[in-house]
N, C-alpha and C. Protein backbone atom coordinates (compact mmCIF):
# COMPACT_ATOMS: atom_id res chain seq x y z
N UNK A 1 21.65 -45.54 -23.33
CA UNK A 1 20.69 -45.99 -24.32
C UNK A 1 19.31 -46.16 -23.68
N UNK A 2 18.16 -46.02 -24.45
CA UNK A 2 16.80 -46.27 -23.90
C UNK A 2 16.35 -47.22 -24.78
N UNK A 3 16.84 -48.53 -24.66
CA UNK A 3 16.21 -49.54 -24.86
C UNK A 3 14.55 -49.75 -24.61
N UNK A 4 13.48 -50.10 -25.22
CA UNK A 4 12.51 -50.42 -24.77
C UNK A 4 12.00 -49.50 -23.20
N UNK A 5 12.43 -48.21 -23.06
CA UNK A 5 11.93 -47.37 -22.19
C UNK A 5 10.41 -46.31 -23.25
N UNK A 6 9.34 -46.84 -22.78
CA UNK A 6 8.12 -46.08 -24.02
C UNK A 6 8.16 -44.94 -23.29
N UNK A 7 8.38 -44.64 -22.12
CA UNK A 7 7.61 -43.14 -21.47
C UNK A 7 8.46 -41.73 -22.05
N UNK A 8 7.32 -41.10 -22.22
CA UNK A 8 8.12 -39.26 -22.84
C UNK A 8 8.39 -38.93 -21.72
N UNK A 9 9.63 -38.07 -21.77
CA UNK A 9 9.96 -37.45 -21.06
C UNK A 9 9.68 -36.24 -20.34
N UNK A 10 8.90 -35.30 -21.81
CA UNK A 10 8.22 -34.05 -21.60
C UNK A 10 9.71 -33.08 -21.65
N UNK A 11 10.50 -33.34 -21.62
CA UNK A 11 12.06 -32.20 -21.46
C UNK A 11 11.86 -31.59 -20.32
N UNK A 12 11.72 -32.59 -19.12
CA UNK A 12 11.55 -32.58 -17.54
C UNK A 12 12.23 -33.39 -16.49
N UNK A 13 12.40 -33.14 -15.21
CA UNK A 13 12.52 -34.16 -14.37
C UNK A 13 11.50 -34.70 -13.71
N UNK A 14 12.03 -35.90 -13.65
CA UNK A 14 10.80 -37.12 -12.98
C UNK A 14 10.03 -36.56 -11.74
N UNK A 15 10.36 -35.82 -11.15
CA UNK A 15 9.70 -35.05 -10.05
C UNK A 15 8.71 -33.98 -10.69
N UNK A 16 9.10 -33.06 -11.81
CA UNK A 16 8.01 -32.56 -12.38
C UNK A 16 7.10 -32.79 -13.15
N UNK A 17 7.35 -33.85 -13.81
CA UNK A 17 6.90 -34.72 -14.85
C UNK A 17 5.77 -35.21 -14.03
N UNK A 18 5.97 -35.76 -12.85
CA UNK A 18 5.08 -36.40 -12.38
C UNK A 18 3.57 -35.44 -11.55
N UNK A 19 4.28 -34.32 -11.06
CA UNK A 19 3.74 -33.63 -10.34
C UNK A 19 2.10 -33.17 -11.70
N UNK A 20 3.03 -32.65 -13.13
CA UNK A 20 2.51 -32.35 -13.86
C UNK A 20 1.38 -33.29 -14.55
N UNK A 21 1.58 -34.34 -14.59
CA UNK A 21 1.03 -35.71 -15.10
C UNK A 21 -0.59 -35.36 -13.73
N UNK A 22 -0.18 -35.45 -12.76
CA UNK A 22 -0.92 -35.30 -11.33
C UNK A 22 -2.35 -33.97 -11.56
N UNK A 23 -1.65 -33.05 -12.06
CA UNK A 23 -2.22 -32.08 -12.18
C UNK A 23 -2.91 -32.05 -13.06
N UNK A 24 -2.56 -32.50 -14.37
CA UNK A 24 -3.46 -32.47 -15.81
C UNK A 24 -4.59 -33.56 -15.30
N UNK A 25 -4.23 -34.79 -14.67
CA UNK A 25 -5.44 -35.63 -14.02
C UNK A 25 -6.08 -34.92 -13.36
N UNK A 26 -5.87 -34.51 -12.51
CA UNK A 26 -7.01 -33.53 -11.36
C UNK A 26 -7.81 -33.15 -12.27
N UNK A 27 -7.24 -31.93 -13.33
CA UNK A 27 -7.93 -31.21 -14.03
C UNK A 27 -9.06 -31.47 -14.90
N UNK A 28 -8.53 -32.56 -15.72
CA UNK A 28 -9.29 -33.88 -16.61
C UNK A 28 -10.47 -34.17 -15.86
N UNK A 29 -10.22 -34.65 -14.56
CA UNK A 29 -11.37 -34.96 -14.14
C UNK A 29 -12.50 -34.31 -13.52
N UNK A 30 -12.05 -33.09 -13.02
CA UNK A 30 -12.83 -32.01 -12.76
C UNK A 30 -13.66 -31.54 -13.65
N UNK A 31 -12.58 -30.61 -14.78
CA UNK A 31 -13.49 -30.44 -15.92
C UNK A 31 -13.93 -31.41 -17.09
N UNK A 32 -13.97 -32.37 -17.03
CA UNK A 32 -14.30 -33.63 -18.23
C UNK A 32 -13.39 -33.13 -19.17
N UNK A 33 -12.71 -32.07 -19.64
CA UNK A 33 -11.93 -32.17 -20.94
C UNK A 33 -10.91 -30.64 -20.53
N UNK A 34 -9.72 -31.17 -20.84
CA UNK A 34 -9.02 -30.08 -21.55
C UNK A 34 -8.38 -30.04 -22.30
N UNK A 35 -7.08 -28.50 -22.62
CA UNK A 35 -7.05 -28.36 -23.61
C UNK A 35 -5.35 -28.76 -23.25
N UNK A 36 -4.40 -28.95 -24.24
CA UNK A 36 -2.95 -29.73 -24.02
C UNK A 36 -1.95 -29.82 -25.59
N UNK A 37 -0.96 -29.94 -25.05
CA UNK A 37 -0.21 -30.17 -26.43
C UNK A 37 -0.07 -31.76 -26.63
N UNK A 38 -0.17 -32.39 -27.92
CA UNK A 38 -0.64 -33.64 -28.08
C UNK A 38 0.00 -34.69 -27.42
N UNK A 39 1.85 -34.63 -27.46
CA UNK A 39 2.55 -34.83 -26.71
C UNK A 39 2.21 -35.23 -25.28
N UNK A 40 1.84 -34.44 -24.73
CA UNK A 40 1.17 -34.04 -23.10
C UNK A 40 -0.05 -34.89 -22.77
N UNK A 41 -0.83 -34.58 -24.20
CA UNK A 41 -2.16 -35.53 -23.79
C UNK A 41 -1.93 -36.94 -23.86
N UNK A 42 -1.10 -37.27 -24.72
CA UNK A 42 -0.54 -39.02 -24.71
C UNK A 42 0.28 -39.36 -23.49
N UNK A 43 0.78 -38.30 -23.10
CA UNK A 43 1.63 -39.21 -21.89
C UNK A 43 0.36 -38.79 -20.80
N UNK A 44 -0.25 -38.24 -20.36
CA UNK A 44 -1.71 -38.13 -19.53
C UNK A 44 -2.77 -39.31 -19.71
N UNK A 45 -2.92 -39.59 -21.33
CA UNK A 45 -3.72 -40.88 -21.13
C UNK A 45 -3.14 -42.14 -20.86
N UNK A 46 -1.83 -42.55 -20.52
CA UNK A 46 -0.87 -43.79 -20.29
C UNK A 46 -1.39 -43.63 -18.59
N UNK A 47 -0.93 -42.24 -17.74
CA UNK A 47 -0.93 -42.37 -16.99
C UNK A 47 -2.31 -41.93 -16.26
N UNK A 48 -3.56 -41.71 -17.18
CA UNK A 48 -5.11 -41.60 -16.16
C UNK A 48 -5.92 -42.89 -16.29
N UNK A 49 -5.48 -43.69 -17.43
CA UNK A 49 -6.61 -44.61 -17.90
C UNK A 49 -6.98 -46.01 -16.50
N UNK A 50 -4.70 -45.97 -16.24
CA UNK A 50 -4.84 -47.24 -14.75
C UNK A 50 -5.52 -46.63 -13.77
N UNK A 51 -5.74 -45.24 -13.99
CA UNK A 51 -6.36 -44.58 -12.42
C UNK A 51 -7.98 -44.85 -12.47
N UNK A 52 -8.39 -44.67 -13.84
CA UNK A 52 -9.92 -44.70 -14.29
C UNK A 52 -10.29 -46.19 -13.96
N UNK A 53 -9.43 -46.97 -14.14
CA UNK A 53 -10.14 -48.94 -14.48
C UNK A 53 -9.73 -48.93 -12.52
N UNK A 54 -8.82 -48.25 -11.99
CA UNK A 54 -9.02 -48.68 -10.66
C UNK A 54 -10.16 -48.32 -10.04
N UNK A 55 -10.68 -47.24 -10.38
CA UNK A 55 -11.54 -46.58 -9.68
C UNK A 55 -13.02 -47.29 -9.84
N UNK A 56 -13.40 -48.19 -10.65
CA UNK A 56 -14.26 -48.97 -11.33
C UNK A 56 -14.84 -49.56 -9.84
N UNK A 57 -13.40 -50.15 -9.19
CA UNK A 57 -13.76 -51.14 -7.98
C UNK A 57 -13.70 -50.28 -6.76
N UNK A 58 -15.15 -49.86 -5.91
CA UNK A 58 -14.94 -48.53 -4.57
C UNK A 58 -14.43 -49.82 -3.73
N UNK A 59 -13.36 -49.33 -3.23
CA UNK A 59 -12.62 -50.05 -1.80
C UNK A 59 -11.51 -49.11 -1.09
N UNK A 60 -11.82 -49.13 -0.12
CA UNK A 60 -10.45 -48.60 0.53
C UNK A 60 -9.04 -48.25 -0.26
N UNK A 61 -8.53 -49.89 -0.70
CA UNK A 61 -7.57 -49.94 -0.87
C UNK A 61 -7.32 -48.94 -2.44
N UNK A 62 -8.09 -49.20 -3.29
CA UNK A 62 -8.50 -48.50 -4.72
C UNK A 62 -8.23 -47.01 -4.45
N UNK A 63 -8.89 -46.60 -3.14
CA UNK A 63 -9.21 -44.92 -3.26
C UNK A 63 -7.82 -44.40 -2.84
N UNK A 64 -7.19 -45.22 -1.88
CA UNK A 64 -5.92 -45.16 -1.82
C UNK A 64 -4.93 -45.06 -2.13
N UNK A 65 -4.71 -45.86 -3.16
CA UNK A 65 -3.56 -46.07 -4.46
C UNK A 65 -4.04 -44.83 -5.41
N UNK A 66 -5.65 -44.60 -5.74
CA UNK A 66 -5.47 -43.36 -6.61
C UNK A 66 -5.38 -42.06 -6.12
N UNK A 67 -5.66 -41.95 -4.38
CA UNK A 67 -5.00 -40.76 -3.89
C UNK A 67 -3.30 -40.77 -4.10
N UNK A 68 -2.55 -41.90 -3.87
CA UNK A 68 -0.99 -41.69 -3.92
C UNK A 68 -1.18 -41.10 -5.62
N UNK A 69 -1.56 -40.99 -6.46
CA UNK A 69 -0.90 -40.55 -7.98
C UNK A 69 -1.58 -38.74 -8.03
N UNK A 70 -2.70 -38.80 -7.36
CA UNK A 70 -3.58 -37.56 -7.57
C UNK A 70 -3.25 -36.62 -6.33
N UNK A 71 -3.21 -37.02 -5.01
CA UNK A 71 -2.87 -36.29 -4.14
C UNK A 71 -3.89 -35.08 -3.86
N UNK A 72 -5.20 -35.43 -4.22
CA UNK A 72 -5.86 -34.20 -3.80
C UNK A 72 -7.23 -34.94 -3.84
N UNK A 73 -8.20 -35.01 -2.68
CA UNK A 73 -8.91 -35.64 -2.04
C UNK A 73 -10.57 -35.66 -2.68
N UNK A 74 -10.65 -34.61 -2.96
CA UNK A 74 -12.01 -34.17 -3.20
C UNK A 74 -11.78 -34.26 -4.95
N UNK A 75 -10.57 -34.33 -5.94
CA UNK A 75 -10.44 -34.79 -7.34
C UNK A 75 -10.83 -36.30 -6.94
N UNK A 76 -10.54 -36.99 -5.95
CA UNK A 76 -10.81 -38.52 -5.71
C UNK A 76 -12.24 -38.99 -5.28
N UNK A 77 -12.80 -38.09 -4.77
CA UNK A 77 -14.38 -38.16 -4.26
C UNK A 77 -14.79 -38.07 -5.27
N UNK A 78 -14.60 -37.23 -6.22
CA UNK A 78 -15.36 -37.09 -7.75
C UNK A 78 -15.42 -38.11 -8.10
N UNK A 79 -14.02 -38.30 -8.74
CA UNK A 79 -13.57 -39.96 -9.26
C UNK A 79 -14.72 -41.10 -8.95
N UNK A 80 -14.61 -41.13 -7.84
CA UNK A 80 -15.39 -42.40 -7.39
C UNK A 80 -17.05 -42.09 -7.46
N UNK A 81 -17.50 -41.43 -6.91
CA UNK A 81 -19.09 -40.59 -6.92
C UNK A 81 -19.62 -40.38 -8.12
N UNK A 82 -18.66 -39.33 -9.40
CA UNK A 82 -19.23 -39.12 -10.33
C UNK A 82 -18.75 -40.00 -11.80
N UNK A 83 -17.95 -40.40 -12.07
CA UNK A 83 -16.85 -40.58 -13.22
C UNK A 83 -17.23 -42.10 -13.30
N UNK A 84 -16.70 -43.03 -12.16
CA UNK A 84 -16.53 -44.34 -11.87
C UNK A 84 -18.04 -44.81 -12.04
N UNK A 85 -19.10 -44.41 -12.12
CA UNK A 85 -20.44 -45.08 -12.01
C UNK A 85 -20.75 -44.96 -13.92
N UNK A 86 -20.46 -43.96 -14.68
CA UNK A 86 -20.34 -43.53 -16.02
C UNK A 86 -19.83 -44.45 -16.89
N UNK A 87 -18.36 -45.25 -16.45
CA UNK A 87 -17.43 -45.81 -17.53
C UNK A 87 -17.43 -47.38 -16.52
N UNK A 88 -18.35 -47.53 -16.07
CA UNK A 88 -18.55 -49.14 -15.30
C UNK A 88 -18.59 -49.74 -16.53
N UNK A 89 -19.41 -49.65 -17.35
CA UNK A 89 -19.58 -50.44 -18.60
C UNK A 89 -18.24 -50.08 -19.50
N UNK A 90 -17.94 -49.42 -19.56
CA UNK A 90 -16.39 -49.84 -20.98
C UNK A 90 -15.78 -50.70 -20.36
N UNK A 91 -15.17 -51.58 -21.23
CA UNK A 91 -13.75 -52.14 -20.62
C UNK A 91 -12.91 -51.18 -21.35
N UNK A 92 -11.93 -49.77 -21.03
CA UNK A 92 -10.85 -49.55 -21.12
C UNK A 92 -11.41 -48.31 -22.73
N UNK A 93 -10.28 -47.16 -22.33
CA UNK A 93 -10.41 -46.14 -24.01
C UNK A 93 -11.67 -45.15 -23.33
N UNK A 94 -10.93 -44.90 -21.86
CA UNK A 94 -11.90 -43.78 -21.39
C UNK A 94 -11.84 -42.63 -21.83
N UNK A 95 -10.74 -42.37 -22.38
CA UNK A 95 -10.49 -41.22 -22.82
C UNK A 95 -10.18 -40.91 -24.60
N UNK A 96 -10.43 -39.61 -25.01
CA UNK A 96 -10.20 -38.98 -26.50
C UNK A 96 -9.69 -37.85 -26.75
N UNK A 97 -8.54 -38.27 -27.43
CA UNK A 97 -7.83 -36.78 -27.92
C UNK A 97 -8.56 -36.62 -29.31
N UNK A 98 -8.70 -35.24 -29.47
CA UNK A 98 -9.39 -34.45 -30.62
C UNK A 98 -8.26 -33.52 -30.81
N UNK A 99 -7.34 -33.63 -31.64
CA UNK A 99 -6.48 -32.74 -32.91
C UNK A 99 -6.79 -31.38 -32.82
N UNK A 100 -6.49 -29.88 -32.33
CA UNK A 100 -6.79 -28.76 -32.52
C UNK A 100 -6.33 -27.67 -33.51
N UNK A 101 -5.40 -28.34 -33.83
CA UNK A 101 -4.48 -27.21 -34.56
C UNK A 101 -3.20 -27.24 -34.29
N UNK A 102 -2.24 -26.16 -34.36
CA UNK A 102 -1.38 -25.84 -34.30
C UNK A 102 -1.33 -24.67 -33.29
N UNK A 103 0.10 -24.59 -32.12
CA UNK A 103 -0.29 -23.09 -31.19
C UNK A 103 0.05 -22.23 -31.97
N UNK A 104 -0.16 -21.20 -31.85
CA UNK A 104 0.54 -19.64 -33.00
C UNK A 104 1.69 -19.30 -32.67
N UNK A 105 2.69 -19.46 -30.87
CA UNK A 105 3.64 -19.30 -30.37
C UNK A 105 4.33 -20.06 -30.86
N UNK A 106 4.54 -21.28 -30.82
CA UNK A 106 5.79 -22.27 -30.99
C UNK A 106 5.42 -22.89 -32.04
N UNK A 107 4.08 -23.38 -32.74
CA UNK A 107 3.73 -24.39 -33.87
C UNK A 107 3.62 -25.65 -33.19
N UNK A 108 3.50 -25.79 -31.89
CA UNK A 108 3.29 -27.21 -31.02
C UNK A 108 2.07 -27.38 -30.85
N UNK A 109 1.73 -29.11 -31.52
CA UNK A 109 0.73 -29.56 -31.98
C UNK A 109 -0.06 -29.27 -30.92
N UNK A 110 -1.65 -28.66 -30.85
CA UNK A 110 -2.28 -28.64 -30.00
C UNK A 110 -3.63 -29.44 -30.05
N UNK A 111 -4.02 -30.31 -28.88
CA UNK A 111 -5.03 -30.84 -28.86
C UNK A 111 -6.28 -30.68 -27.71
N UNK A 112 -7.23 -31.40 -27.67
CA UNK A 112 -8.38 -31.60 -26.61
C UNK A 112 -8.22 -33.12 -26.14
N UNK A 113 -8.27 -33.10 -24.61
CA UNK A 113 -8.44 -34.49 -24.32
C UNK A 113 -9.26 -34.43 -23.26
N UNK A 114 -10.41 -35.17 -23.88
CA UNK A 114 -11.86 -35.47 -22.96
C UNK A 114 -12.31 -36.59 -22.42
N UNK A 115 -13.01 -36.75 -20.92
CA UNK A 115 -13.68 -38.52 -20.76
C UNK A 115 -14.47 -38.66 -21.93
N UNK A 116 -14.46 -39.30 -22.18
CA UNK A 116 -15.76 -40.13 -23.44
C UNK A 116 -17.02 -39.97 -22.90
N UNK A 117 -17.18 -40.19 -21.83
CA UNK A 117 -18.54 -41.29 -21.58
C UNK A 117 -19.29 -39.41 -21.33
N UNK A 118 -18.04 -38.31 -20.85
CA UNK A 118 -19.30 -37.14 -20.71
C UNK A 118 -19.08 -36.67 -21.95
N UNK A 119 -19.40 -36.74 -22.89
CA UNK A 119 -19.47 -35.36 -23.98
C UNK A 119 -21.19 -35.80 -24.41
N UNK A 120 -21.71 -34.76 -24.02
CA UNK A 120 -22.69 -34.58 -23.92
C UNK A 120 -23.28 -34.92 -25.90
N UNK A 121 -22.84 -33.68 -26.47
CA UNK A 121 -23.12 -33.70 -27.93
C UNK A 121 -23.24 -34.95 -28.41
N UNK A 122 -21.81 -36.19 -28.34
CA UNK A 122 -21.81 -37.35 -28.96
C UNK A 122 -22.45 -38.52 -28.44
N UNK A 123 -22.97 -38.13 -26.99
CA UNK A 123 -23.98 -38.94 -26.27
C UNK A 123 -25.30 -38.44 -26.46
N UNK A 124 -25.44 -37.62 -27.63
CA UNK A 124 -27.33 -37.40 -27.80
C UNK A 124 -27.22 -37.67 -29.33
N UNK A 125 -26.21 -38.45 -29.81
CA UNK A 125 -27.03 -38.70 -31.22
C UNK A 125 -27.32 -40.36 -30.95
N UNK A 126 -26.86 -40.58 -29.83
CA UNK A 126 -26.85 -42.46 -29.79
C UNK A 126 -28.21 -42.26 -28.89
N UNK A 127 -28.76 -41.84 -27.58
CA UNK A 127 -30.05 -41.84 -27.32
C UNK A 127 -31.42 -41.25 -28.30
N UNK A 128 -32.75 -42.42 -28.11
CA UNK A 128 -33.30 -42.24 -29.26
C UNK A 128 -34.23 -40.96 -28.85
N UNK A 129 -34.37 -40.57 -29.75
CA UNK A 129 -35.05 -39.23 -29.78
C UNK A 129 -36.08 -39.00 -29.02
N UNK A 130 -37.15 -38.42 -28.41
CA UNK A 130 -38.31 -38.12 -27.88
C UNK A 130 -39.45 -37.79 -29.28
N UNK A 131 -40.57 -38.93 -28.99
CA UNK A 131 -41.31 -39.11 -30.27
C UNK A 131 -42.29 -37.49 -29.99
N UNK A 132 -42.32 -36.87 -30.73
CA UNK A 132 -43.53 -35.22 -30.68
C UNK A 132 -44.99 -35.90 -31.62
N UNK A 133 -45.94 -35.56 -31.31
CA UNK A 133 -47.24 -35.58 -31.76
C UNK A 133 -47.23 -34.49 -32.89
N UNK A 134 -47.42 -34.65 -33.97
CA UNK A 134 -47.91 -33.46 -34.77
C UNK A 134 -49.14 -34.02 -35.85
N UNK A 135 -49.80 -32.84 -36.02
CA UNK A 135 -51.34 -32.84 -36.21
C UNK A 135 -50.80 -32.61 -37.64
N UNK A 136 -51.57 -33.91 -38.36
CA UNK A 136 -51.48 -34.08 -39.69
C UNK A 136 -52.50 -32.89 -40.64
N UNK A 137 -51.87 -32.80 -41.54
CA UNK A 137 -52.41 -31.92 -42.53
C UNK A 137 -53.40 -31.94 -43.16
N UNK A 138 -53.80 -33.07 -43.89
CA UNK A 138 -54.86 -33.92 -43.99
C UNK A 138 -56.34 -33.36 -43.55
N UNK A 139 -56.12 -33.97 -41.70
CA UNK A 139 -57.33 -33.21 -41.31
C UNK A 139 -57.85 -31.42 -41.20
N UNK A 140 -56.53 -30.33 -41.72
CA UNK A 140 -56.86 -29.24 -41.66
C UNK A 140 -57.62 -29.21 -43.22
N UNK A 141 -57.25 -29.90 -44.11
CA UNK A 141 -57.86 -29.39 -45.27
C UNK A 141 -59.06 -29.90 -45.00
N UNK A 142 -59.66 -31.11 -44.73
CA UNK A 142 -60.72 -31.54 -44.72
C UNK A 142 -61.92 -31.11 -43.78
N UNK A 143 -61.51 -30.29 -42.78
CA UNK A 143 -62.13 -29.31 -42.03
C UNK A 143 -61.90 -27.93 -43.12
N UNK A 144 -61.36 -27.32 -43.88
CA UNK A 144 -61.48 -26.14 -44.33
C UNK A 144 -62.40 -26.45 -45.75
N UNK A 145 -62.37 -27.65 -46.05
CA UNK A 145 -62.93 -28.08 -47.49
C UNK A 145 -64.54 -28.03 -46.89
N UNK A 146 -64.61 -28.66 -45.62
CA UNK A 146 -65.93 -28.72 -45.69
C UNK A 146 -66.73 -27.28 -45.54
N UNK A 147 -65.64 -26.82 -44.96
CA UNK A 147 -66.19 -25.30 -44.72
C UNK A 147 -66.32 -24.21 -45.67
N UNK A 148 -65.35 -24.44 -46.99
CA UNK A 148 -65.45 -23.79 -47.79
C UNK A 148 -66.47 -24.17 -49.22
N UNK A 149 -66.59 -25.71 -48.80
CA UNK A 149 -67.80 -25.47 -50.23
C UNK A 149 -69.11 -25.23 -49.94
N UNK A 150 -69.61 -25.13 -48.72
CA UNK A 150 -70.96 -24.41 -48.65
C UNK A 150 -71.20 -22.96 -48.74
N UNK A 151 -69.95 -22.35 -48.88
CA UNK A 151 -69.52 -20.45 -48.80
C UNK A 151 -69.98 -20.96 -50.25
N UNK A 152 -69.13 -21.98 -51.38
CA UNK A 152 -68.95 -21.39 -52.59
C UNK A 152 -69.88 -21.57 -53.39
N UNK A 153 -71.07 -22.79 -52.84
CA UNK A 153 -72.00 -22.82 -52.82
C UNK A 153 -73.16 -21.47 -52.86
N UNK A 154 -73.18 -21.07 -51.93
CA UNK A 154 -73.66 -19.83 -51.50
C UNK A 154 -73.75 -18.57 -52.71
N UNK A 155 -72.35 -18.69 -52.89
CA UNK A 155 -72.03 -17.38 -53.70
C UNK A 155 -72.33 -17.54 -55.14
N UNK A 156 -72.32 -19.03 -55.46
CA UNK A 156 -72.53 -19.54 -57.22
C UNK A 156 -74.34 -18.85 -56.76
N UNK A 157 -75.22 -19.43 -56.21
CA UNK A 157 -76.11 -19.26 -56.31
C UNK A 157 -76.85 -17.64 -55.85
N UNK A 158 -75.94 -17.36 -55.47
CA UNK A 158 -76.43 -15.39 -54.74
C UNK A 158 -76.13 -14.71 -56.37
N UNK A 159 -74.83 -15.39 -57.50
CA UNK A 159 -74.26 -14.60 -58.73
C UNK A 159 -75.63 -15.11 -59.54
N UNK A 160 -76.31 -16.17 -59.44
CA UNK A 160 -76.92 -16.63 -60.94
C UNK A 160 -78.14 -15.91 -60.31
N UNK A 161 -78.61 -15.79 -59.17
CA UNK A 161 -79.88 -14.90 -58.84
C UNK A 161 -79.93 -13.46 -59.32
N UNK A 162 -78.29 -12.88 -59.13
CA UNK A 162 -78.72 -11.54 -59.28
C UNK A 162 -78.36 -11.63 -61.07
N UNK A 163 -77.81 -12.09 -61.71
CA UNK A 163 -77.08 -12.05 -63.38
C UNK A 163 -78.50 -12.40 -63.81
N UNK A 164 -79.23 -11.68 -65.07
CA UNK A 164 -80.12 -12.02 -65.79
C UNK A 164 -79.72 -12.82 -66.75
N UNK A 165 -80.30 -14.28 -67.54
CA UNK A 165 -79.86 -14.86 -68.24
C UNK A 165 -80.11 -14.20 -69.51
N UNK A 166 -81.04 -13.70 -69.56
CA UNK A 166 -81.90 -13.64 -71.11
C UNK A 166 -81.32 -12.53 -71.83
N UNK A 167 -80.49 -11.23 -70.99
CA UNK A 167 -79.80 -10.05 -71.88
C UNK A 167 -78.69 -10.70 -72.61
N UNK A 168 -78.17 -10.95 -71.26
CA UNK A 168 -76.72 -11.97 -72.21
C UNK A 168 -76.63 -12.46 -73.42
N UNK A 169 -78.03 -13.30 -73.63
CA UNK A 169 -78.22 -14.31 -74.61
C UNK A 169 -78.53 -13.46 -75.79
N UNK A 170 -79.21 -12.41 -75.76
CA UNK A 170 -79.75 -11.15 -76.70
C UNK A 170 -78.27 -10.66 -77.18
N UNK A 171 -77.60 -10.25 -76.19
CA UNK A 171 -76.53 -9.48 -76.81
C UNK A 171 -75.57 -9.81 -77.53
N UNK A 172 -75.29 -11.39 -77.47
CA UNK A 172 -74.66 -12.33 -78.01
C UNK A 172 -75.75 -12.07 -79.65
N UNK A 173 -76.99 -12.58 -79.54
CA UNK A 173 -77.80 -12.62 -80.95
C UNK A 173 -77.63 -11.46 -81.48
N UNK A 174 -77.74 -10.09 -81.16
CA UNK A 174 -77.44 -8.90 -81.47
C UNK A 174 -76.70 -8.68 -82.41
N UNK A 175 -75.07 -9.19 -81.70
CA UNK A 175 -73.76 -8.76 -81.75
C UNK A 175 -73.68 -9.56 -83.24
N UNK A 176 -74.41 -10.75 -83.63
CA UNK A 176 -74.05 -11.64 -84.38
C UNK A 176 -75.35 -10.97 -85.34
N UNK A 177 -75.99 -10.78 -85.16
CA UNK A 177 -77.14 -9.93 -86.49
C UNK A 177 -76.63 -8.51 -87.06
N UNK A 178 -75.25 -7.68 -86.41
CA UNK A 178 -75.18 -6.95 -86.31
C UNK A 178 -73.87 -6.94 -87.33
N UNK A 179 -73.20 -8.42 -87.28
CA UNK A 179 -72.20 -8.84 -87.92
C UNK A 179 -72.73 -9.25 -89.08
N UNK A 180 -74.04 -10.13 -89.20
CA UNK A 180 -74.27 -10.44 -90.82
C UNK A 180 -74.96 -9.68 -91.01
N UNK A 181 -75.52 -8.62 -90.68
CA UNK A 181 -75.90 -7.28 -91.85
C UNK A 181 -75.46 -6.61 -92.24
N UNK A 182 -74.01 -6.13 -91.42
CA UNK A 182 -72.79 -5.51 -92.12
C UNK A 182 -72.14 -6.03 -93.48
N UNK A 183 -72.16 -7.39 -93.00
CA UNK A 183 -71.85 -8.39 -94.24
C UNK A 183 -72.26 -8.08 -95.46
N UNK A 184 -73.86 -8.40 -95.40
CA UNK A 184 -75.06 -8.11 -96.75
C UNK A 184 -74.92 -6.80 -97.22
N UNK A 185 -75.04 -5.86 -96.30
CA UNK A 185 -74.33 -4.39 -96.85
C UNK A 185 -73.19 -4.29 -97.90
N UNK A 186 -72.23 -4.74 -97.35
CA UNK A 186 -70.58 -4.37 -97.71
C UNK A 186 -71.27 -5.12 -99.40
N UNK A 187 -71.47 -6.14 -99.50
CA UNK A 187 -72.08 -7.70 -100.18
C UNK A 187 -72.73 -6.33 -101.22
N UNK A 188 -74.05 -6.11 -100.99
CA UNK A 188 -74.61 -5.12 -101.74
C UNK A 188 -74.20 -3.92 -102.47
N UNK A 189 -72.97 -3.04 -102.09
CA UNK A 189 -72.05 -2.44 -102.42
C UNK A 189 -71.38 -2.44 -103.21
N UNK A 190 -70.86 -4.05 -103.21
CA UNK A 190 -70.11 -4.85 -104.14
C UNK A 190 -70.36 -5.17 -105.14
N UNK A 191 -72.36 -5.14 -105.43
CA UNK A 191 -72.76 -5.72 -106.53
C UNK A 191 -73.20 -3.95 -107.47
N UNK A 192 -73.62 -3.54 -106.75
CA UNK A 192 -73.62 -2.02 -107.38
C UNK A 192 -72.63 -1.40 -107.96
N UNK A 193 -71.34 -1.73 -107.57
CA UNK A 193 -70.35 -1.23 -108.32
C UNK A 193 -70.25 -1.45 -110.03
């Protein structure tokens, strides 16, 4: 019976299980995220998170205990150099699985499991933006306004110099003497009948 035993097994022995557990850490921490079946990534975050909160404190004894689980020297130099200065501030939930799908081979749930503190994307919507200068609009019209009503200026007075007023005004009187004499005509026509 497995009473109150929480750990997966993986459908392994404790010698590979562990070796494997070892390896997905290395990896994790090398590349900030990989990729895993969900299964895999839960029993990886049980067993990276005590390695992450040890690594918090640099001592001898610390680098020690997380070389016995990792076994590979320069994954532990990282640890401590790059990773451990990052997640000083959390207490604990260094890590995130992200849901991928399904594999196409077997249908075994596949996921992403990344440090938190590097994902770059979800750490640039929380830093505040860089303020940009931009040149209000405002002042382009009011530089083009001033510039354009002395042109339109210009041109009202270059049209009324060269346009004669006085034909205009004739042709208009013309057009309208030309209309009531037709009138009196048609009018006269009318009475002769």
């Amino acid at each position: 019976m497995r009473h109150g035993k929480k750990n997966n097994h993986l459908g392994r022995t404790a010698s590979h299980r562990k070796a494997m557990l070892s390896n997905m850490a290395s990896s994790l921490i090398e590349h900030k995220r990989i990729n895993t079946t969900l299964a895999k990534a839960k029993a990886l975050r049980t067993y990276i998170e005590p390695l992450l909160t040890k690594s918090k404190t640099d001592s001898t004894h610390s680098r020690r205990v997380v070389f016995s689980y990792l076994q590979n020297k320069e994954i532990v130099t990282e640890l401590f150099r790059d990773v451990a200065p990052k997640i000083a501030n959390r207490p604990g939930g260094y890590t995130r699985i992200i849901r991928t799908g399904y594999r196409l081979g077997d249908n075994a749930e596949m996921c992403m499991i990344e440090l938190v503190d590097f994902n770059e994307l979800l750490l640039g919507d929380n830093q505040p933006e860089k303020k940009t200068t931009r040149r209000s609009r405002t002042a382009k019209k009011t530089k083009t306004d001033e510039t354009a009503a002395p042109v339109a200026e210009e041109t009202a007075e270059v049209v009324a110099e060269d346009a004669p007023e006085a034909p205009v005004a004739e042709e208009t009187s013309s057009s309208e003497e030309d209309t009531s004499n037709a009138a009196e005509e048609s009018a006269e026509e009318d009475t002769k009948e």
